[in-house]
N, C-alpha and C. Protein backbone atom coordinates (compact mmCIF):
# COMPACT_ATOMS: atom_id res chain seq x y z
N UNK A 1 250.97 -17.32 -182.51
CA UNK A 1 251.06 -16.67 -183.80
C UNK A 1 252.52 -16.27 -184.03
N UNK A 2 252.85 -16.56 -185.46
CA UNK A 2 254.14 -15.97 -185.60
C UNK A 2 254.66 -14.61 -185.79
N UNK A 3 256.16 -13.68 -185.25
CA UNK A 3 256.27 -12.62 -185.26
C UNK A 3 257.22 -12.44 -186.47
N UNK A 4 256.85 -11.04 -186.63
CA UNK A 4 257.55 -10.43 -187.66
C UNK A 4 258.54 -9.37 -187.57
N UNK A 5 259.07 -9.11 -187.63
CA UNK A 5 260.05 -7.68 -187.55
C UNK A 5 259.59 -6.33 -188.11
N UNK A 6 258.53 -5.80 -187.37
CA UNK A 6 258.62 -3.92 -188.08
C UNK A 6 259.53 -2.75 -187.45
N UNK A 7 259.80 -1.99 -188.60
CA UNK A 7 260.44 -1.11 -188.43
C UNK A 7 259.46 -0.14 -189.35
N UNK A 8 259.23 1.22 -188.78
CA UNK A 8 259.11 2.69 -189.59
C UNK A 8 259.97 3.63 -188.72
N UNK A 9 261.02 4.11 -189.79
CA UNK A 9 261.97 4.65 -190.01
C UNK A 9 261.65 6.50 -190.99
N UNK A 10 262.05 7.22 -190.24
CA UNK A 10 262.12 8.57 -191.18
C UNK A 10 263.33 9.24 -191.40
N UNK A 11 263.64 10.15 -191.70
CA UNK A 11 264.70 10.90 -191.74
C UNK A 11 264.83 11.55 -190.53
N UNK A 12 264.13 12.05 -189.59
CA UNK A 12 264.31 11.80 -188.03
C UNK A 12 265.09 10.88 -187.49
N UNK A 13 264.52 9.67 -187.81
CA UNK A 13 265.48 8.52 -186.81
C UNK A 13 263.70 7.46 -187.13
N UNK A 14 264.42 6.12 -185.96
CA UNK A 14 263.62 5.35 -186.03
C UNK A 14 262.33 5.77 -185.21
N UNK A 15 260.86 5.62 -185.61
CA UNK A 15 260.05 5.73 -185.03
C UNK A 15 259.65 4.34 -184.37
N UNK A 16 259.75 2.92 -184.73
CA UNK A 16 259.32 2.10 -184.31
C UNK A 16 260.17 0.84 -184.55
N UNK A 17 260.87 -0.19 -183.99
CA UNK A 17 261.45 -1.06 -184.59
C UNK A 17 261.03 -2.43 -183.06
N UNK A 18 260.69 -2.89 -183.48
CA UNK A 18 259.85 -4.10 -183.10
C UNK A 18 259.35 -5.30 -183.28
N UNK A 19 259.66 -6.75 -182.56
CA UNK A 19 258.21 -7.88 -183.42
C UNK A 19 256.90 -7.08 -183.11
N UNK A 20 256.44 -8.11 -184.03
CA UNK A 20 254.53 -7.82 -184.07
C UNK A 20 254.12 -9.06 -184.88
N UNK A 21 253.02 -8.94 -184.18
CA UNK A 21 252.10 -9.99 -184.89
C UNK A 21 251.50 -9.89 -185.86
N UNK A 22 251.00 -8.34 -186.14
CA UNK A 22 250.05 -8.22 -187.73
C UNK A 22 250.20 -6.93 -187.61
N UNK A 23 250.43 -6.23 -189.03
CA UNK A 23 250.59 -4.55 -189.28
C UNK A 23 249.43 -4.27 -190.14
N UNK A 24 248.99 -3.72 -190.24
CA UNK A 24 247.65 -2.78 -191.27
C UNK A 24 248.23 -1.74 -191.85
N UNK A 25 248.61 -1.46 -192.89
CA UNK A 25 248.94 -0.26 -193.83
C UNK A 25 247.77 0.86 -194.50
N UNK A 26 248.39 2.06 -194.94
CA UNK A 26 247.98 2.35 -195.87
C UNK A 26 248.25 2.67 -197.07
N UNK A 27 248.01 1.88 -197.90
CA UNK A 27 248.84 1.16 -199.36
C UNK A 27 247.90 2.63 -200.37
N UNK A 28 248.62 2.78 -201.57
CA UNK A 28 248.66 3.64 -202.45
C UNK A 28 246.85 3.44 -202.76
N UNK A 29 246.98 1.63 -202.91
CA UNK A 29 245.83 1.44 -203.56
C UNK A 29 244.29 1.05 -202.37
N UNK A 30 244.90 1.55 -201.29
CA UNK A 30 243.87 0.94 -199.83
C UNK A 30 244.71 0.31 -198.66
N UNK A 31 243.93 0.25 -197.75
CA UNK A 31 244.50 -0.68 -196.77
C UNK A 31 244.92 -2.10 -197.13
N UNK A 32 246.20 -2.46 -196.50
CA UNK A 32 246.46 -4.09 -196.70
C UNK A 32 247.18 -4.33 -195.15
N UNK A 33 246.58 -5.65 -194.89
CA UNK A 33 247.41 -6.18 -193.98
C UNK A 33 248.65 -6.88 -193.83
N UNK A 34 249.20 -7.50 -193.00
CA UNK A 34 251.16 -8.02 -193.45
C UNK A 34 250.69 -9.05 -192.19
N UNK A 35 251.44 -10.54 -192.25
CA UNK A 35 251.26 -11.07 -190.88
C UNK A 35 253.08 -11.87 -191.32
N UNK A 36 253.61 -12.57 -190.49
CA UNK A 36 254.80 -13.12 -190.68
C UNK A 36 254.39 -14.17 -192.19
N UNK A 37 255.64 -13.97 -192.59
CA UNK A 37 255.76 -15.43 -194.25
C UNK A 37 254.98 -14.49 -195.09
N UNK A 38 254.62 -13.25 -195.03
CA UNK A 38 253.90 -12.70 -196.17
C UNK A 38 254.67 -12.72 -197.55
N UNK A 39 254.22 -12.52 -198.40
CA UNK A 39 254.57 -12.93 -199.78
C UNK A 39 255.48 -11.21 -200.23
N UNK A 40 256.37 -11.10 -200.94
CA UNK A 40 257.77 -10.03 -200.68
C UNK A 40 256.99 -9.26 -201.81
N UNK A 41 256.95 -7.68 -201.42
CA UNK A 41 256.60 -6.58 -201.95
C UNK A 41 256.90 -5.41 -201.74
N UNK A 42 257.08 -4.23 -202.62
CA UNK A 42 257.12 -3.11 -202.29
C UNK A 42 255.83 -2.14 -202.89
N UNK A 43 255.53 -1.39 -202.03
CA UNK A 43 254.50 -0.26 -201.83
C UNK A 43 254.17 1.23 -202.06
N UNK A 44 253.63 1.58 -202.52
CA UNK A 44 253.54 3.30 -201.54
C UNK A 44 252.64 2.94 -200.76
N UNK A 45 252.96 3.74 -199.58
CA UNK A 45 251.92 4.33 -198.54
C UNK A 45 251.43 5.69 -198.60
N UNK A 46 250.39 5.75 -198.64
CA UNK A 46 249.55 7.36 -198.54
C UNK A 46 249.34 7.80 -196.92
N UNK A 47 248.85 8.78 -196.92
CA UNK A 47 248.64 9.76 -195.91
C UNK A 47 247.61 8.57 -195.15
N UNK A 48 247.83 8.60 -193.87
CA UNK A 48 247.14 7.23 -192.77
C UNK A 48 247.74 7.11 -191.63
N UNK A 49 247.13 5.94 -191.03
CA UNK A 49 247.28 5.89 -189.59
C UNK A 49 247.89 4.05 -189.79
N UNK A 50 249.05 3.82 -189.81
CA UNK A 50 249.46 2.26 -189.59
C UNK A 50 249.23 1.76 -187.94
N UNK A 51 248.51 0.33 -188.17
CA UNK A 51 248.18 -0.15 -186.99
C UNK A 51 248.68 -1.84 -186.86
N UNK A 52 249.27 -1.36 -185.49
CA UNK A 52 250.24 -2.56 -184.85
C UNK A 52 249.70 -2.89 -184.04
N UNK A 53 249.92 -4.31 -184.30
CA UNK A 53 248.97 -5.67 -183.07
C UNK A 53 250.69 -6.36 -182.80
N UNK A 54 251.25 -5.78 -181.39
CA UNK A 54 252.02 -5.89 -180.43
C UNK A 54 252.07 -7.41 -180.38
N UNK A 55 253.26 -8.34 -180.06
CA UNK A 55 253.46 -9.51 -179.59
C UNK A 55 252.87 -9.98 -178.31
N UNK A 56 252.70 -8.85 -177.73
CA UNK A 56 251.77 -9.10 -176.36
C UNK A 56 250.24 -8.78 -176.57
N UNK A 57 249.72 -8.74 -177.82
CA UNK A 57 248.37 -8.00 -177.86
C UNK A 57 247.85 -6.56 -177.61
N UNK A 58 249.16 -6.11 -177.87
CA UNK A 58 248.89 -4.48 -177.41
C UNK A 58 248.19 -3.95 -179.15
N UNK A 59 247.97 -3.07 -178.84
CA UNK A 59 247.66 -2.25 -180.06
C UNK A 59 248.28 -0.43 -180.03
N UNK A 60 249.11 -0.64 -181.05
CA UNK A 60 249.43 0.62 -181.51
C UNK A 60 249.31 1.31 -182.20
N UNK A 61 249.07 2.74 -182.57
CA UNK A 61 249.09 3.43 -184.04
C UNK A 61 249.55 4.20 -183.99
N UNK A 62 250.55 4.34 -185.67
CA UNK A 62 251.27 5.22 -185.90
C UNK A 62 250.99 6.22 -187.13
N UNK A 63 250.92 7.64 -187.20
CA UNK A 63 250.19 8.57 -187.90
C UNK A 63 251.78 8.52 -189.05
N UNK A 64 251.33 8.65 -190.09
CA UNK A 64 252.07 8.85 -191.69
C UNK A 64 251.43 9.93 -192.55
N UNK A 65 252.60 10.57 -193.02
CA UNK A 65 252.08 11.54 -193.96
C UNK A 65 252.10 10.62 -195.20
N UNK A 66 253.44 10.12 -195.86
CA UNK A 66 253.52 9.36 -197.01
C UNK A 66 255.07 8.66 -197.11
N UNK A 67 255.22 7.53 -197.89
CA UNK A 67 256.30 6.88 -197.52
C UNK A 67 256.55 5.50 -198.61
N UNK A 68 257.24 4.90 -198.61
CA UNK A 68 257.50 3.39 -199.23
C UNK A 68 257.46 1.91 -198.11
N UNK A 69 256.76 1.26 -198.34
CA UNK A 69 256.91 -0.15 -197.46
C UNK A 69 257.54 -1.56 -198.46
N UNK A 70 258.77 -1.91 -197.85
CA UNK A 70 259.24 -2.66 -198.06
C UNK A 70 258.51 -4.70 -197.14
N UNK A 71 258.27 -5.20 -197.68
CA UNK A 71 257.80 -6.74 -197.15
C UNK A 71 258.45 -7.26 -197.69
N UNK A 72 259.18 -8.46 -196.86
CA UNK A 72 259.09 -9.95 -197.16
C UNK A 72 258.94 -10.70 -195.99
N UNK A 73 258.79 -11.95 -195.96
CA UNK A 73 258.35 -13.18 -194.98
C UNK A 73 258.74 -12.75 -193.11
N UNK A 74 260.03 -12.44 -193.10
CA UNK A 74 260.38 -12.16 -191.98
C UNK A 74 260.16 -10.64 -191.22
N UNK A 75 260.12 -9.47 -192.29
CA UNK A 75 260.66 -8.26 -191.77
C UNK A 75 259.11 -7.12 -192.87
N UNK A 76 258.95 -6.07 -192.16
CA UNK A 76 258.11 -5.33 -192.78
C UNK A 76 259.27 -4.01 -192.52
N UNK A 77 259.83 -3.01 -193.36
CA UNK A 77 260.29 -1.91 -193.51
C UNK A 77 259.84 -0.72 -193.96
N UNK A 78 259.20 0.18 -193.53
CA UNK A 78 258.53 1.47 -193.51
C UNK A 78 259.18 2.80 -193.44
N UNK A 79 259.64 3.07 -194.87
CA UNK A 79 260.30 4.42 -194.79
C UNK A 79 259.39 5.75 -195.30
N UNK A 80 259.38 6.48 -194.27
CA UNK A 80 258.04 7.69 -193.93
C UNK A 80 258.67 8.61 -194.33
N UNK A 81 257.81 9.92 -194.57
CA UNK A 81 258.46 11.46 -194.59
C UNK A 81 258.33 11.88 -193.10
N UNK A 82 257.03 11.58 -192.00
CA UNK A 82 257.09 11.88 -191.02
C UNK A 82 256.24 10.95 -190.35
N UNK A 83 256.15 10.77 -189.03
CA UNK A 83 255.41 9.67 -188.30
C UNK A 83 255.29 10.47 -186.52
N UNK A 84 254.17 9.92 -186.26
CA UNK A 84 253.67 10.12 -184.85
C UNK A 84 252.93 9.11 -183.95
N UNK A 85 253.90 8.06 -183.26
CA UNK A 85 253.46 7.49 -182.57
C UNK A 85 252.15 7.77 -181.18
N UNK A 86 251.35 6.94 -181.82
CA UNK A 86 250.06 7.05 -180.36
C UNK A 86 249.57 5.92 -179.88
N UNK A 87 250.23 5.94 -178.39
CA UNK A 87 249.78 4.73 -177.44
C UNK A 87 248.52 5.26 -176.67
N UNK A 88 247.88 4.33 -176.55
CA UNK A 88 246.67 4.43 -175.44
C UNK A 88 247.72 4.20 -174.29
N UNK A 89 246.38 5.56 -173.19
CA UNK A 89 247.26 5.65 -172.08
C UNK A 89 248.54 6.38 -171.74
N UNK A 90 248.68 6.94 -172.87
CA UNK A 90 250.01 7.81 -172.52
C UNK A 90 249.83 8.97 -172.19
N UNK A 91 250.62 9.42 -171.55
CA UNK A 91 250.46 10.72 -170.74
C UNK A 91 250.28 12.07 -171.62
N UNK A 92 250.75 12.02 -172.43
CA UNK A 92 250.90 13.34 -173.31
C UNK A 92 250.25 12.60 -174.61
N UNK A 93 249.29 11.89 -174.79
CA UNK A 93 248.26 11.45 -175.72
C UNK A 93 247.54 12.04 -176.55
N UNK A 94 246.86 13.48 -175.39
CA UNK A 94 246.63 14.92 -176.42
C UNK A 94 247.70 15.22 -177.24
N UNK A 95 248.77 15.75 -176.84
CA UNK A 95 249.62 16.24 -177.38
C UNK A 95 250.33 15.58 -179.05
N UNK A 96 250.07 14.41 -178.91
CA UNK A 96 250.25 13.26 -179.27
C UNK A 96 249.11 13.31 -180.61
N UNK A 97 248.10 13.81 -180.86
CA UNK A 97 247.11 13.70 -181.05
C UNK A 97 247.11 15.09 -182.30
N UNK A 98 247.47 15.87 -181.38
CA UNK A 98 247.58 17.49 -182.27
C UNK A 98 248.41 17.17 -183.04
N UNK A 99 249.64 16.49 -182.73
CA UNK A 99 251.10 17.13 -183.42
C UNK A 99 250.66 15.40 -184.80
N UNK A 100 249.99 14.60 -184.78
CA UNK A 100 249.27 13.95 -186.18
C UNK A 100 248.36 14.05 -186.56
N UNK A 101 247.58 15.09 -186.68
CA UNK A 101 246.67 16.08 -186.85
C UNK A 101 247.53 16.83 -188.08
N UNK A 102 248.59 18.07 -187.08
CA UNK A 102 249.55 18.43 -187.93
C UNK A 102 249.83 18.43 -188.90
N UNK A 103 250.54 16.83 -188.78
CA UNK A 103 251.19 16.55 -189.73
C UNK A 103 250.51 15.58 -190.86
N UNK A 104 249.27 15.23 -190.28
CA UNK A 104 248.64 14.65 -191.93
C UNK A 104 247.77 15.37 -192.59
N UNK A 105 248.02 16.76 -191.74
CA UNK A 105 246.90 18.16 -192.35
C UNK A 105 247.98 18.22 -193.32
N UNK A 106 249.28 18.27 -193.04
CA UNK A 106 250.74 18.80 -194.27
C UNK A 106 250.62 17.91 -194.95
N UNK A 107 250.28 16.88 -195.11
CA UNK A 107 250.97 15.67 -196.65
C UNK A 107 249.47 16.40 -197.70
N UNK A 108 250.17 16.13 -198.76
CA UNK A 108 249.94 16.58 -200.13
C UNK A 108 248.70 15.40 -200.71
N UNK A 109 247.77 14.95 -199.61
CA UNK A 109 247.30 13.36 -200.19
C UNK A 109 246.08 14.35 -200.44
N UNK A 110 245.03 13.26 -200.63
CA UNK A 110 243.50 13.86 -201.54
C UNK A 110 243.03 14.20 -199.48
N UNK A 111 242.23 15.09 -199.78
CA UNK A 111 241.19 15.24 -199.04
C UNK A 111 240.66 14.29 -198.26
N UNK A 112 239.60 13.35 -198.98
CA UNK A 112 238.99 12.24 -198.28
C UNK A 112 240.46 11.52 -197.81
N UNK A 113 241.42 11.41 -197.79
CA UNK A 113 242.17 10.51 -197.24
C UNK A 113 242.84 11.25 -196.08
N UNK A 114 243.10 12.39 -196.31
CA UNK A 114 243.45 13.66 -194.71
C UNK A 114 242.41 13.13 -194.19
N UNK A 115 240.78 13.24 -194.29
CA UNK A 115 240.19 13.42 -193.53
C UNK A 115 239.79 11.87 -193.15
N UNK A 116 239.99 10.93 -193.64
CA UNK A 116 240.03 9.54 -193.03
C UNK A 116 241.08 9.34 -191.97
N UNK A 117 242.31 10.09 -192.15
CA UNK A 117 243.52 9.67 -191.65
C UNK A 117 243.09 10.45 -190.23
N UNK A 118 242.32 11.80 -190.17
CA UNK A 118 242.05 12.18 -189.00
C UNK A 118 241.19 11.58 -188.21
N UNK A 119 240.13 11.35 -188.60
CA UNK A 119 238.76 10.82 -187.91
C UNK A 119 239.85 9.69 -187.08
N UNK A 120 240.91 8.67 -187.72
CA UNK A 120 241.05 7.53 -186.86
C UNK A 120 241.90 8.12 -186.13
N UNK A 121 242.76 8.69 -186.04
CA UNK A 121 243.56 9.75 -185.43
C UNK A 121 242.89 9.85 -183.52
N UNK A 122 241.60 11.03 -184.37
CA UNK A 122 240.81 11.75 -183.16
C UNK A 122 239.85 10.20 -182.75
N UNK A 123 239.55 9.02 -182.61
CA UNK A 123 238.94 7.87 -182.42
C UNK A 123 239.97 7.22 -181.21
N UNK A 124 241.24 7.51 -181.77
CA UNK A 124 242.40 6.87 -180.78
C UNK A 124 242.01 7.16 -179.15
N UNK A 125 242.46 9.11 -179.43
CA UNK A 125 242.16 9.57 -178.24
C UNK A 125 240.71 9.30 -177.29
N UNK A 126 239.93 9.27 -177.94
CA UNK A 126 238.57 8.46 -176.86
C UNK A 126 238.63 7.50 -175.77
């Protein structure tokens, strides 16, 4: 499968810059997926959990309050207000867990979408 270039980026610094094989968003208007050669767009992202399918088959997710996604063919660009990376298996995973909790309790999104963004959140940690 072909790779793509993601990056999510905040005013922190970079949270993620990486190939990948396929990203899952959460787009203004719902989830959309991105795979390499995707067709060039820009986005909002709402309050969610973006999920990365690793060049090696790993799977990652990263917690968003709200942000803009930039696509075209080669590169996916994700500029966040805040982000919280969560790997399975990581040592501080709880911790990991609270602090995007946190922070998608703070974004300003509807309700049902906090509380979607948590449920997958608290699903990770299992």
């Amino acid at each position: 499968m072909k790779l793509m270039k993601l990056e999510i980026v905040t005013p922190q610094g970079v949270t993620f810059d990486s190939d990948v094989k396929q990203v899952t968003l959460p787009g203004a208007e719902g989830e959309f997926g991105v795979l390499a050669d995707h067709a060039t767009l820009v986005s909002l992202l709402t309050t969610g959990v973006i999920t990365i399918e690793t060049e090696n088959n790993g799977k990652l997710d990263v917690a968003i309050n709200s942000g803009y996604v930039k696509v075209n063919e080669g590169k996916v660009s994700c500029l966040v207000d805040g982000a919280v990376a969560l790997t399975p298996g990581d040592n501080d995973i709880a911790k990991k867990i609270e602090e995007a909790k946190a922070l998608l309790k703070s974004a300003s999104a509807s309700d049902t979408a906090i509380a979607t963004a948590i449920s997958k959140v608290e699903r990770i940690g299992k």
